[in-house]
Protein backbone atom coordinates (compact mmCIF):
# COMPACT_ATOMS: atom_id res chain seq x y z
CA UNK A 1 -10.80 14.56 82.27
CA UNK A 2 -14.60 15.10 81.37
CA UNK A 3 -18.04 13.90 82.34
CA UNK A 4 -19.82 11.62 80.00
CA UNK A 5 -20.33 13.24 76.73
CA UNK A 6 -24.00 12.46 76.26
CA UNK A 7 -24.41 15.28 79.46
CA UNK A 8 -22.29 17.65 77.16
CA UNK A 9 -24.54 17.41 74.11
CA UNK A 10 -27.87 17.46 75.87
CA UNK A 11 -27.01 20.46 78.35
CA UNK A 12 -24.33 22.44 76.14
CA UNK A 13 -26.80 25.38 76.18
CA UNK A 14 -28.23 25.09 79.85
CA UNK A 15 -26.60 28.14 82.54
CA UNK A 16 -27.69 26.01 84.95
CA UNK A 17 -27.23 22.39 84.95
CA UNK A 18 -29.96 22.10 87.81
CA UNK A 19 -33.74 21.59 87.83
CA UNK A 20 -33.90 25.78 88.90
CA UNK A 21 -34.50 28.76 86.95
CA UNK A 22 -32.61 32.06 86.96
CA UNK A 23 -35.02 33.04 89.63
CA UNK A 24 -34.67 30.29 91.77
CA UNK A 25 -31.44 30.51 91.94
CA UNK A 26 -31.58 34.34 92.72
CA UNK A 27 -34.02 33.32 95.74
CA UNK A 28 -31.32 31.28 96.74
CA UNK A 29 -28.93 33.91 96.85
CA UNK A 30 -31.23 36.22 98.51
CA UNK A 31 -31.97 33.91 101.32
CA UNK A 32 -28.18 33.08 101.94
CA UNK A 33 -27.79 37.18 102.68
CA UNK A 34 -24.81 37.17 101.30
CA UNK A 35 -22.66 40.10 102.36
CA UNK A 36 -20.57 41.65 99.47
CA UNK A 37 -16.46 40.37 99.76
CA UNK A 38 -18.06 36.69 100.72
CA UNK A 39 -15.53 34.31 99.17
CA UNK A 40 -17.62 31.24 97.83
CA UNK A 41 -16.43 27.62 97.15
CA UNK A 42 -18.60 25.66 94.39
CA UNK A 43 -17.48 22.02 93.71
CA UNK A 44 -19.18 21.15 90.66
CA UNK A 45 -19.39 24.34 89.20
CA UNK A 46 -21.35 23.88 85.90
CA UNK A 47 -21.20 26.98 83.79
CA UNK A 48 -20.98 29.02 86.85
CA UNK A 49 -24.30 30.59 86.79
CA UNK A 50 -24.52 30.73 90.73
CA UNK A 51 -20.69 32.41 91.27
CA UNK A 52 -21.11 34.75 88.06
CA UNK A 53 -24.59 35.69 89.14
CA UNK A 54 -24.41 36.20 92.44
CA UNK A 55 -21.03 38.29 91.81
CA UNK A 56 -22.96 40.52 90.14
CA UNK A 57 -25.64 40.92 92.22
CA UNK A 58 -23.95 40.79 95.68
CA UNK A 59 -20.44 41.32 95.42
CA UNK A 60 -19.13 38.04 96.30
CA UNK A 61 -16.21 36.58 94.63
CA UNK A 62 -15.13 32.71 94.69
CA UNK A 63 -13.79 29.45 92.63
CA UNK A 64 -15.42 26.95 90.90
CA UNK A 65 -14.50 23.68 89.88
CA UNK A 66 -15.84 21.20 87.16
CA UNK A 67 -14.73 18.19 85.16
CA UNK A 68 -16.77 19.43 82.37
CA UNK A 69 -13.96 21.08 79.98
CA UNK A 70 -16.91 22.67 78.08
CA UNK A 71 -19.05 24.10 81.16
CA UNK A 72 -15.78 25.62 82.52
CA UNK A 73 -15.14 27.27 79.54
CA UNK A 74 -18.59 28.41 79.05
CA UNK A 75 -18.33 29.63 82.95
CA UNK A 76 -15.25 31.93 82.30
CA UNK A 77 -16.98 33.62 79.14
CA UNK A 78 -19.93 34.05 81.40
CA UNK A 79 -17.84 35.69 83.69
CA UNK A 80 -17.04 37.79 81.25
CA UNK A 81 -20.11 38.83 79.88
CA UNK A 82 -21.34 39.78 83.31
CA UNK A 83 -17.99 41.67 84.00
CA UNK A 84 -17.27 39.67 86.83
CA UNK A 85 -13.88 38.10 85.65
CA UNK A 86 -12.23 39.35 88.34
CA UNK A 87 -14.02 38.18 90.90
CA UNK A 88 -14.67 34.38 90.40
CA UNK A 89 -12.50 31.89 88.51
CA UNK A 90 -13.12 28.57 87.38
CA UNK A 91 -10.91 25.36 87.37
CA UNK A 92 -11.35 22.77 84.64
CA UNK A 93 -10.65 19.77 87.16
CA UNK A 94 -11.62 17.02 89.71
CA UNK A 95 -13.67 18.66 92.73
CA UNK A 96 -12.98 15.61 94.28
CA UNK A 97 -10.89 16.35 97.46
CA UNK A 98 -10.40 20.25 96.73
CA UNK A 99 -9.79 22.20 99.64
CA UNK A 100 -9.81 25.88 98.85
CA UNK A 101 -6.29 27.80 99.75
CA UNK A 102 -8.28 30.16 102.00
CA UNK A 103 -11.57 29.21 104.60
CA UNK A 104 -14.58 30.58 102.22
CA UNK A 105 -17.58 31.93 103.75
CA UNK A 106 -19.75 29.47 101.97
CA UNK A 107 -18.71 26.38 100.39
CA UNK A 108 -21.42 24.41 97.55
CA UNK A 109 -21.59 21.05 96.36
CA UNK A 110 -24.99 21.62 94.35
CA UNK A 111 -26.10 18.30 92.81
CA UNK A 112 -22.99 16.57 92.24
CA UNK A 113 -22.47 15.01 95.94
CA UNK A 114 -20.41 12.21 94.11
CA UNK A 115 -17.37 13.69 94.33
CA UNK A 116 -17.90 12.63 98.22
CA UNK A 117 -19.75 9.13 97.74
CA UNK A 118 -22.71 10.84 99.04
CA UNK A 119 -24.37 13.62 100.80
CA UNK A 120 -22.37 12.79 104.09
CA UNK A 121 -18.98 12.52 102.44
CA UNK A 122 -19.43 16.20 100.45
CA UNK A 123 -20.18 17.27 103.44
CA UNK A 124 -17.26 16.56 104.82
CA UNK A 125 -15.50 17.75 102.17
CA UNK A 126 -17.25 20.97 101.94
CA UNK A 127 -16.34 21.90 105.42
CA UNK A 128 -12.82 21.48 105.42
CA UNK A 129 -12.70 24.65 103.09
CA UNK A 130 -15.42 26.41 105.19
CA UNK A 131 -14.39 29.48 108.39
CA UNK A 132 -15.81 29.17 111.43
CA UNK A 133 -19.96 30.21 111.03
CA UNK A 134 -19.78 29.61 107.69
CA UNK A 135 -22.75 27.66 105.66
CA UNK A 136 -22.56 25.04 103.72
CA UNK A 137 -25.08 24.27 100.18
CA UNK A 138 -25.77 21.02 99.00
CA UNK A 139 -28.25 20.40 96.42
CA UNK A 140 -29.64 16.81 96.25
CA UNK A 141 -32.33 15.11 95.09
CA UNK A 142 -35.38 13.57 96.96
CA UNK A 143 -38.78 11.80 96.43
CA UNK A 144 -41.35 13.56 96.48
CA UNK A 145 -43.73 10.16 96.84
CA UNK A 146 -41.97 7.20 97.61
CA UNK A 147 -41.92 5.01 94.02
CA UNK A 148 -44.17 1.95 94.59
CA UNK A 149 -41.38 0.09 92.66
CA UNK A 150 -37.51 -0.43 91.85
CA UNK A 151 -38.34 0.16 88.20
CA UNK A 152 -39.92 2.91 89.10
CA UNK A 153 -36.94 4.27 90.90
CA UNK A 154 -34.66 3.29 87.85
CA UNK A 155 -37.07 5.23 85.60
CA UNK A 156 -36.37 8.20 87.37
CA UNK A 157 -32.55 7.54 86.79
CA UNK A 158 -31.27 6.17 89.96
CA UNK A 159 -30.13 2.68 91.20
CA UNK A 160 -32.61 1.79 93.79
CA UNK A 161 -35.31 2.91 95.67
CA UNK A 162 -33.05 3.42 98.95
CA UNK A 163 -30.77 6.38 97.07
CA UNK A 164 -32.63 9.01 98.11
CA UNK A 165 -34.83 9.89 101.28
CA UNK A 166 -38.31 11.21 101.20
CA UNK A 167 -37.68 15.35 102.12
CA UNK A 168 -38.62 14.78 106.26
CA UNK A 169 -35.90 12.08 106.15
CA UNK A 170 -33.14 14.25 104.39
CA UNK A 171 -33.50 17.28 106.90
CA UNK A 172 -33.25 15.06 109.54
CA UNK A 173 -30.09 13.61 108.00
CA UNK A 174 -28.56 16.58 108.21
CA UNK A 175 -29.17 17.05 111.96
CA UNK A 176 -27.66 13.42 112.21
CA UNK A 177 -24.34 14.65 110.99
CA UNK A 178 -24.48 17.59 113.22
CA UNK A 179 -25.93 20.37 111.12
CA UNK A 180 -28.91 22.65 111.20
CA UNK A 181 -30.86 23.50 108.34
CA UNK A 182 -31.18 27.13 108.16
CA UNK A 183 -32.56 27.70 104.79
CA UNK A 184 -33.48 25.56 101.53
CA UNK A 185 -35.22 26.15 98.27
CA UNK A 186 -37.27 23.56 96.31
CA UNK A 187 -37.67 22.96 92.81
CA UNK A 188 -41.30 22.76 91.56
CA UNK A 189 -42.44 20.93 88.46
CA UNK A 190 -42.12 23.99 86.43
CA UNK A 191 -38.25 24.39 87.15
CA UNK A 192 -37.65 20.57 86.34
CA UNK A 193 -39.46 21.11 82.95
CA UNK A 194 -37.03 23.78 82.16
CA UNK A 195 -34.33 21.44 83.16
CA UNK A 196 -35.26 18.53 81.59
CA UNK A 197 -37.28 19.95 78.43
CA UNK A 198 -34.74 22.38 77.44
CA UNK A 199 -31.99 19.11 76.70
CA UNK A 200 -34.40 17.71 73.77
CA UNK A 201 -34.32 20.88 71.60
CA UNK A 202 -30.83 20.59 72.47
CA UNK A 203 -30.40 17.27 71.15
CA UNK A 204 -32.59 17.69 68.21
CA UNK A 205 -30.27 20.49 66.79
CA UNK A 206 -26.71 18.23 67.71
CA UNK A 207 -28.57 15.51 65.73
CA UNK A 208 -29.30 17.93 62.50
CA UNK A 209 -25.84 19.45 63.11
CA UNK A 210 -23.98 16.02 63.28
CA UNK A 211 -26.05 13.29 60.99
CA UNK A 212 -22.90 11.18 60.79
CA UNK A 213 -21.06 11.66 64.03
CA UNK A 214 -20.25 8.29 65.96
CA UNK A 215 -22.06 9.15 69.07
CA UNK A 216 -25.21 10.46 67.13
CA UNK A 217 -26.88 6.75 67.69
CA UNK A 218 -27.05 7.26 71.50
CA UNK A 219 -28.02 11.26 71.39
CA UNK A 220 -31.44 10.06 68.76
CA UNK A 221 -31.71 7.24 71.58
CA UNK A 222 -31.63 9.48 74.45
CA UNK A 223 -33.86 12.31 72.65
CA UNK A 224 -36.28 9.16 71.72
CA UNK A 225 -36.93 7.72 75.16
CA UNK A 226 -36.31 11.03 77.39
CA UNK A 227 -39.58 13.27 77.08
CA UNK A 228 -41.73 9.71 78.12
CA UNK A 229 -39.62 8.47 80.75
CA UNK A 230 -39.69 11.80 82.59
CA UNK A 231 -42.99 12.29 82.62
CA UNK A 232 -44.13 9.19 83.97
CA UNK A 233 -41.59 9.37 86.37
CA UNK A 234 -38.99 11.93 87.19
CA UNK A 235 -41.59 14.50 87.06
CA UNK A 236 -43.94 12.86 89.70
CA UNK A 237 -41.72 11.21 91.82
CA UNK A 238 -38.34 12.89 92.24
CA UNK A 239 -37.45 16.45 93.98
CA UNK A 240 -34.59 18.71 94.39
CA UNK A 241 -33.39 21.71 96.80
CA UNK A 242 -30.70 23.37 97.94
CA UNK A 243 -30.14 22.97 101.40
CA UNK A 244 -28.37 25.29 103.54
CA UNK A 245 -26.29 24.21 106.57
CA UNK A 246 -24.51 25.25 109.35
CA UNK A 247 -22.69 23.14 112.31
CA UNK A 248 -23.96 22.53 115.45
């Protein structure tokens, strides 16, 4: 079980697999108010950046869970460094249809609502895990303009124009499904160039580190095409927050 291996190359050396920064994320935390003992449940835990660094800065403890078998391993030894090993734990394994042992006091699904077929599905998901009063994260993307074409959309990496909503359209999804938004944080341009820039030095190095590995023909392709295409078009058109909810 892993994610697609061009994903492991390009973001082997991001923390956060995310277009936020260390101090995004920490506004995140800080908005949540997180109360020290909080137990938190992330499906589609990355590296564990969020759990490791929010253990150490609030006192929370928690699980993650991720299908990549490097960003799981990278997010124990993170625990580690930040002497938080005790606290969170990671799971190399399917978030799909993981219900935590215990109700959590927050429950994440922060950019891979996949494992739910959707934003309304992780949702669902997510609160099956979550006590009573608890709040729910999900990270998704949005558009910040609507793209004037399907190739447009495409360029920004997604099937059609109708995957995402324009940001008044995805709060007021939430409220459909019977939540209130009670907190978000935006990327900005900025935090998507870290994202997104930081995967070509990446690649570049794989490439002089692995001249005659199999897959090397689709990392050169990747590194060739990727600083273009997202600036014509991820970078102008597509957005992403962290949304925090809580049921009606």
């Amino acid at each position: 079980m892993d994610i697609p291996r061009i994903f492991n190359v390009a973001e082997s050396a991001h923390r956060i697999h995310n277009p936020f920064t260390p101090e995004k994320l920490a506004t995140l935390g800080a908005a949540l108010r997180l109360e020290p003992g909080t137990r938190v449940l992330d499906l589609g835990s990355g590296s564990g950046e969020m759990l490791c660094t929010w253990a150490r800065d609030y006192g929370i403890g928690g699980t993650g869970i991720d299908m990549s078998q490097l960003f799981t391993e990278q997010a124990k030894r993170r625990a580690e460094e930040l002497g938080v090993a005790d606290r969170v734990g990671f799971i190399h394994g399917d978030a799909a249809g993981y219900v935590a042992d215990e109700k959590v006091g927050v429950a994440a699904c922060v950019g891979a609502t996949w494992i739910g077929g959707g934003v309304a599905g992780a949702i669902e998901l997510l609160a099956k895990s979550l006590c009573t009063g608890g709040i729910i994260l999900i990270g998704e993307p949005y558009w910040r303009q609507l793209p004037p074409t399907e190739e447009v959309a495409k360029g920004c990496r997604a099937g059609s124009i109708s995957d995402f909503l324009m940001l008044p359209g995805l709060l007021a999804s939430f409220g459909t499904l019977g939540y209130d938004v009670v907190e978000m944080v935006l990327a900005d341009q900025d935090s998507w160039d870290r994202y997104e820039a930081a995967k070509w030095l990446t690649m570049r190095r794989w490439l002089e580190a692995n001249p005659g590995d199999d897959f090397a023909k689709e990392v050169r392709a990747e590194l060739t095409s990727a600083p273009e295409r997202y600036a014509a078009y991820a970078r102008e058109y597509l957005g992403w927050g962290v949304f925090a909810l809580m049921a009606r």
